[in-house]
N, C-alpha and C. Protein backbone atom coordinates (compact mmCIF):
# COMPACT_ATOMS: atom_id res chain seq x y z
N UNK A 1 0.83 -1.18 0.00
CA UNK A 1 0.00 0.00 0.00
C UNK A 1 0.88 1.25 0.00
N UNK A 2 0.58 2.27 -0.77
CA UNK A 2 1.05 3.51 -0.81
C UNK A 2 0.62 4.52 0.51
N UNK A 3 1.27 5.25 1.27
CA UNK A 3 1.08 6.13 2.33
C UNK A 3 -0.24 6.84 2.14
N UNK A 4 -0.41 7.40 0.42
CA UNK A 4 -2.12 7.60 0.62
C UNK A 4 -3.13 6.82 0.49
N UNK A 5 -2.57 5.81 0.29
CA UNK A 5 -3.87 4.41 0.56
C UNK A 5 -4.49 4.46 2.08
N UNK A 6 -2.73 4.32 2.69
CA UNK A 6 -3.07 3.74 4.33
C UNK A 6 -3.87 4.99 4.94
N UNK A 7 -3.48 6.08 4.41
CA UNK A 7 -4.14 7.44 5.00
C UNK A 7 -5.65 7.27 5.41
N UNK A 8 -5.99 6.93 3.88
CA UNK A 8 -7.25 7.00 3.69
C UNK A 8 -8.15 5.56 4.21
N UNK A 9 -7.37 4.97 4.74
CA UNK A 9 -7.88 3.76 5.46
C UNK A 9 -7.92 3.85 7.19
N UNK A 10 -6.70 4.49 7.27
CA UNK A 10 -6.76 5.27 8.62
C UNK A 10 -7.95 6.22 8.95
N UNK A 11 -7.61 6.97 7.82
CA UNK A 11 -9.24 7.83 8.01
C UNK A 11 -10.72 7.03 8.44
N UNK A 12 -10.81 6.37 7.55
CA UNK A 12 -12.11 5.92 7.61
C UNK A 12 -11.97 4.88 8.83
N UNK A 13 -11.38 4.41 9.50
CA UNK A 13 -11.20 3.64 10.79
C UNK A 13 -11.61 4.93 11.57
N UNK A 14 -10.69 5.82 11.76
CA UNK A 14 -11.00 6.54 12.46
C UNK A 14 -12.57 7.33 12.61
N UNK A 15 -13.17 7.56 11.75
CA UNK A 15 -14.19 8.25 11.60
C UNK A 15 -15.09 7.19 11.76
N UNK A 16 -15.34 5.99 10.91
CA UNK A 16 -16.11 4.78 11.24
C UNK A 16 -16.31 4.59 12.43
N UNK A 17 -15.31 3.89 13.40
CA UNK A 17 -15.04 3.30 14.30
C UNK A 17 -14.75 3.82 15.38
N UNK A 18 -14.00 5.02 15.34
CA UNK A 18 -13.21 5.54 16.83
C UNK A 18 -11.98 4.77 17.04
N UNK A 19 -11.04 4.15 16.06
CA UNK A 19 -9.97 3.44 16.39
C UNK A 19 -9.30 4.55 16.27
N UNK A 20 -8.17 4.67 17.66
CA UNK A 20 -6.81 5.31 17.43
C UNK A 20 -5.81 4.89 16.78
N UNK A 21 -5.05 5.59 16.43
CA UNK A 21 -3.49 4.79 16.23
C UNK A 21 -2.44 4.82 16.70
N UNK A 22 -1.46 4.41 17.36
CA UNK A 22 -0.48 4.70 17.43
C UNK A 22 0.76 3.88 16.75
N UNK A 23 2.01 4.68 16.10
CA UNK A 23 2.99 4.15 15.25
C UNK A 23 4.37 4.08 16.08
N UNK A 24 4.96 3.22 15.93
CA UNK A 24 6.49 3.26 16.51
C UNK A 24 7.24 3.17 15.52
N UNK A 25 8.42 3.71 15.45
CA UNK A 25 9.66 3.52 14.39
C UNK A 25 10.90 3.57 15.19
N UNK A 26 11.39 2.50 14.60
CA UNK A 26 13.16 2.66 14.82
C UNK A 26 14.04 3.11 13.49
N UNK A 27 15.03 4.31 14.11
CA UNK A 27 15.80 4.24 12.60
C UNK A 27 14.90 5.13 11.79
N UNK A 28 13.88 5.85 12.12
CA UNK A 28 13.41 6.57 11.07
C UNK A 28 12.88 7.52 11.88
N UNK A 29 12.13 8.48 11.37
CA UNK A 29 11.82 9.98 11.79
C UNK A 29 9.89 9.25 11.46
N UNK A 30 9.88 8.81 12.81
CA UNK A 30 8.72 8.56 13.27
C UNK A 30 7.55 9.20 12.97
N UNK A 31 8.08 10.28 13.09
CA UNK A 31 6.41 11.34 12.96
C UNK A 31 5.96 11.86 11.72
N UNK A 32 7.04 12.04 10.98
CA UNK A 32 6.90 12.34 8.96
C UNK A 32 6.76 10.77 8.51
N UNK A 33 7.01 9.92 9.07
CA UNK A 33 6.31 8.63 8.53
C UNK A 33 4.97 8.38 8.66
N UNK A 34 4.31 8.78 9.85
CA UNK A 34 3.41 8.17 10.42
C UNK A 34 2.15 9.84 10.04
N UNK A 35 2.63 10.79 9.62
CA UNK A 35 2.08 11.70 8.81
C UNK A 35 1.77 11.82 8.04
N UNK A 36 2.44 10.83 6.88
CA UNK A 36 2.08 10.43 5.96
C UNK A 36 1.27 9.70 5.64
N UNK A 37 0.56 9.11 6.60
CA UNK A 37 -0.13 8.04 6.29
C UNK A 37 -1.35 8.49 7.39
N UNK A 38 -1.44 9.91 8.19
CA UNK A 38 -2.88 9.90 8.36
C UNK A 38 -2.83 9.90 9.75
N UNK A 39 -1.59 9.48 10.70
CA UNK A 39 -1.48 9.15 11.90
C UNK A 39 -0.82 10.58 12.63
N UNK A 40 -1.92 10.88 13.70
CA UNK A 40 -1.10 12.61 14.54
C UNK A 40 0.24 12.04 14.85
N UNK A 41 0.95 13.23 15.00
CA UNK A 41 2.37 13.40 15.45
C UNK A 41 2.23 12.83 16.78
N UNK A 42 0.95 13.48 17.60
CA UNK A 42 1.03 13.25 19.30
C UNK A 42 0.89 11.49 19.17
N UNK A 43 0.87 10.83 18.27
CA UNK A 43 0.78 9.16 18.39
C UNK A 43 1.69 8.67 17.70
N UNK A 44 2.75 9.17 17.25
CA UNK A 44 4.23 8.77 16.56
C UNK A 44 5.35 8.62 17.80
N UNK A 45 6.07 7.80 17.91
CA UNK A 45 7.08 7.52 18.63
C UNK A 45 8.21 6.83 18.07
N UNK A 46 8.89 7.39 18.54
CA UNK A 46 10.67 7.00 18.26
C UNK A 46 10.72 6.12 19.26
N UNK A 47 11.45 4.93 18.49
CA UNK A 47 11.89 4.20 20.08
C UNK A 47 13.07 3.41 19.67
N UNK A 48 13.68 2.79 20.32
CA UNK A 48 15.34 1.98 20.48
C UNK A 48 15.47 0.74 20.34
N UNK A 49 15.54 0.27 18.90
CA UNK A 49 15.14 -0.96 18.60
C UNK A 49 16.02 -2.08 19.53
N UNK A 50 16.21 -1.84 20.38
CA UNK A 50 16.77 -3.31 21.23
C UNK A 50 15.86 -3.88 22.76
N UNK A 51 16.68 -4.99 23.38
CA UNK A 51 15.73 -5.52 24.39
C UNK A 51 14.96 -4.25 25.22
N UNK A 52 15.58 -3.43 25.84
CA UNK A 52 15.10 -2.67 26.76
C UNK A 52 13.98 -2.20 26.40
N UNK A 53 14.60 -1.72 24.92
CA UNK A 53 13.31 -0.06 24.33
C UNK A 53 12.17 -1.34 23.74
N UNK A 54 12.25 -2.42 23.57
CA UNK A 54 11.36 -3.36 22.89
C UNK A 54 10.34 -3.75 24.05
N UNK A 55 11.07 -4.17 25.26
CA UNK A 55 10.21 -4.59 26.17
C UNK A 55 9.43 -3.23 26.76
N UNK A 56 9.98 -2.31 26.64
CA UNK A 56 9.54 -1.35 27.30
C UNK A 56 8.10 -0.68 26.45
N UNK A 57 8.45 -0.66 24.88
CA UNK A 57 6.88 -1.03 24.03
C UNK A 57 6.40 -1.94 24.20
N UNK A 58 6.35 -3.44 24.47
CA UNK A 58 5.10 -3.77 24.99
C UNK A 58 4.73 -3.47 26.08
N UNK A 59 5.48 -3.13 27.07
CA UNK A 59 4.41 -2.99 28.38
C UNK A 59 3.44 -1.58 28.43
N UNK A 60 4.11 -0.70 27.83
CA UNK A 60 3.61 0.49 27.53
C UNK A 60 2.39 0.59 26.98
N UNK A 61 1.97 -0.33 25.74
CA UNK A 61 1.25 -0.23 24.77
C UNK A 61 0.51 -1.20 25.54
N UNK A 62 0.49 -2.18 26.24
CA UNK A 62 -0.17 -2.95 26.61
C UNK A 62 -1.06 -2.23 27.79
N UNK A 63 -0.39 -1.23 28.74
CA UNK A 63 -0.80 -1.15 29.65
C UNK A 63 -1.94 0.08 28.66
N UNK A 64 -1.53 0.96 28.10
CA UNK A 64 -2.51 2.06 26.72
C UNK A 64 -3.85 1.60 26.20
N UNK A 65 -3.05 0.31 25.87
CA UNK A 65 -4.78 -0.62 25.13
C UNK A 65 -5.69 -0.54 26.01
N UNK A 66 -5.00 -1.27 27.07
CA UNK A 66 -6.15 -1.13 27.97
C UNK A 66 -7.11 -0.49 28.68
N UNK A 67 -6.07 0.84 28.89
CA UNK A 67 -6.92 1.87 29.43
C UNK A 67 -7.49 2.63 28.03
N UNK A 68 -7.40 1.99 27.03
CA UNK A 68 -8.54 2.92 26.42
C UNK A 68 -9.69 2.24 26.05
N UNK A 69 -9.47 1.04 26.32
CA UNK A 69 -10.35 -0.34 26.25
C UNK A 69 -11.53 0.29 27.42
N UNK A 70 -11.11 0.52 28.40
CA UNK A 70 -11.77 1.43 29.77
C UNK A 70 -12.18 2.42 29.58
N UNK A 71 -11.43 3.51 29.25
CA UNK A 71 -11.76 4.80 29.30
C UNK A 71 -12.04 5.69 28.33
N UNK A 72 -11.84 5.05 26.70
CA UNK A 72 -11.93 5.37 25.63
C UNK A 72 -11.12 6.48 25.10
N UNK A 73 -9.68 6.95 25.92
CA UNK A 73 -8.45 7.96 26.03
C UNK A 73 -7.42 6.92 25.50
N UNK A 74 -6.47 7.73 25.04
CA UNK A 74 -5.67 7.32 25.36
C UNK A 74 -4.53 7.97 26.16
N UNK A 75 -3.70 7.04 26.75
CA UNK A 75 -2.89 8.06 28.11
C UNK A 75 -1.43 8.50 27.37
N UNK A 76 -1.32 9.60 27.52
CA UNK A 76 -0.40 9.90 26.84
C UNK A 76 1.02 9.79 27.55
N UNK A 77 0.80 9.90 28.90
CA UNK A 77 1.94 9.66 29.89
C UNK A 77 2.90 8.72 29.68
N UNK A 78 1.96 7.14 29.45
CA UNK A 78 2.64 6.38 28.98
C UNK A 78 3.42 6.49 27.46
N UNK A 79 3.25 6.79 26.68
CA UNK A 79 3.38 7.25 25.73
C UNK A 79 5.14 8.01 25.92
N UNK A 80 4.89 9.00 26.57
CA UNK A 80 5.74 10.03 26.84
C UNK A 80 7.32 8.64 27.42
N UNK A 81 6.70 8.00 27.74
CA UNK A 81 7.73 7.54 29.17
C UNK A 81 8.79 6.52 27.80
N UNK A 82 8.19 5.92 27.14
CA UNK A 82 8.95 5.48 25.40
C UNK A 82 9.26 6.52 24.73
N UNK A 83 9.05 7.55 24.79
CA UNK A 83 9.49 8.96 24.10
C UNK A 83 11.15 9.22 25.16
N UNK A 84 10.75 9.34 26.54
CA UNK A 84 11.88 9.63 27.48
C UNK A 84 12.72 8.60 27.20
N UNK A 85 12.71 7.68 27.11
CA UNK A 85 13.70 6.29 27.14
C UNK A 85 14.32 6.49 25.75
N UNK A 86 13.89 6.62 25.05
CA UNK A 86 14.77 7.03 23.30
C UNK A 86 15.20 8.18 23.35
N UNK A 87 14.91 9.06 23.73
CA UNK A 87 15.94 10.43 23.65
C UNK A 87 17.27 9.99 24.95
N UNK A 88 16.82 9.85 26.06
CA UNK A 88 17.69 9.65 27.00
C UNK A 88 18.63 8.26 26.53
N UNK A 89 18.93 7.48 26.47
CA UNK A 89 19.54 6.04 26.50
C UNK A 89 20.13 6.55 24.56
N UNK A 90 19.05 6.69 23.75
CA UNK A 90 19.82 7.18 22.10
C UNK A 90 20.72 8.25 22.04
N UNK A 91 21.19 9.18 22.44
CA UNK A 91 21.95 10.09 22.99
C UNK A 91 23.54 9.62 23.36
């Protein structure tokens, strides 16, 4: 699929459904990827493709699903805390 395919598939999830998205990238500029294709900046993340930054996306995202599974938010805190761990430790 081309970035304006996924856009426009993103879109209509989103508007259909109420699905969020969120994108991770290693090695790439997270947020002009994930812009391209339809996904906010505030749900793009950089992260550190090894054990730490890996385990540290699933628990993150796991613990996210859920609370929006609950609360229909998503928490951005968590979010932030895989944002802190790739700038701090990639550096």
């Amino acid at each position: 699929y081309s970035p304006a395919e996924i856009k426009a598939m993103v879109e209509k999830q989103e508007e259909s459904y109420g699905w969020e998205f969120i994108f991770l990238g290693a090695n790439i500029d997270a947020i002009v990827t994930a812009g391209s294709m339809g996904i906010r900046a505030d749900r793009a993340l950089d992260y550190l493709a090894d054990g730490k930054g890996t385990a540290l996306n699933y628990k993150i995202l796991s613990e996210t699903i859920g609370t929006f599974r609950t609360t229909g938010r998503v928490d951005q805190e968590g979010l932030n805390e895989i944002r802190r761990d790739a700038r701090e430790r990639g550096n």
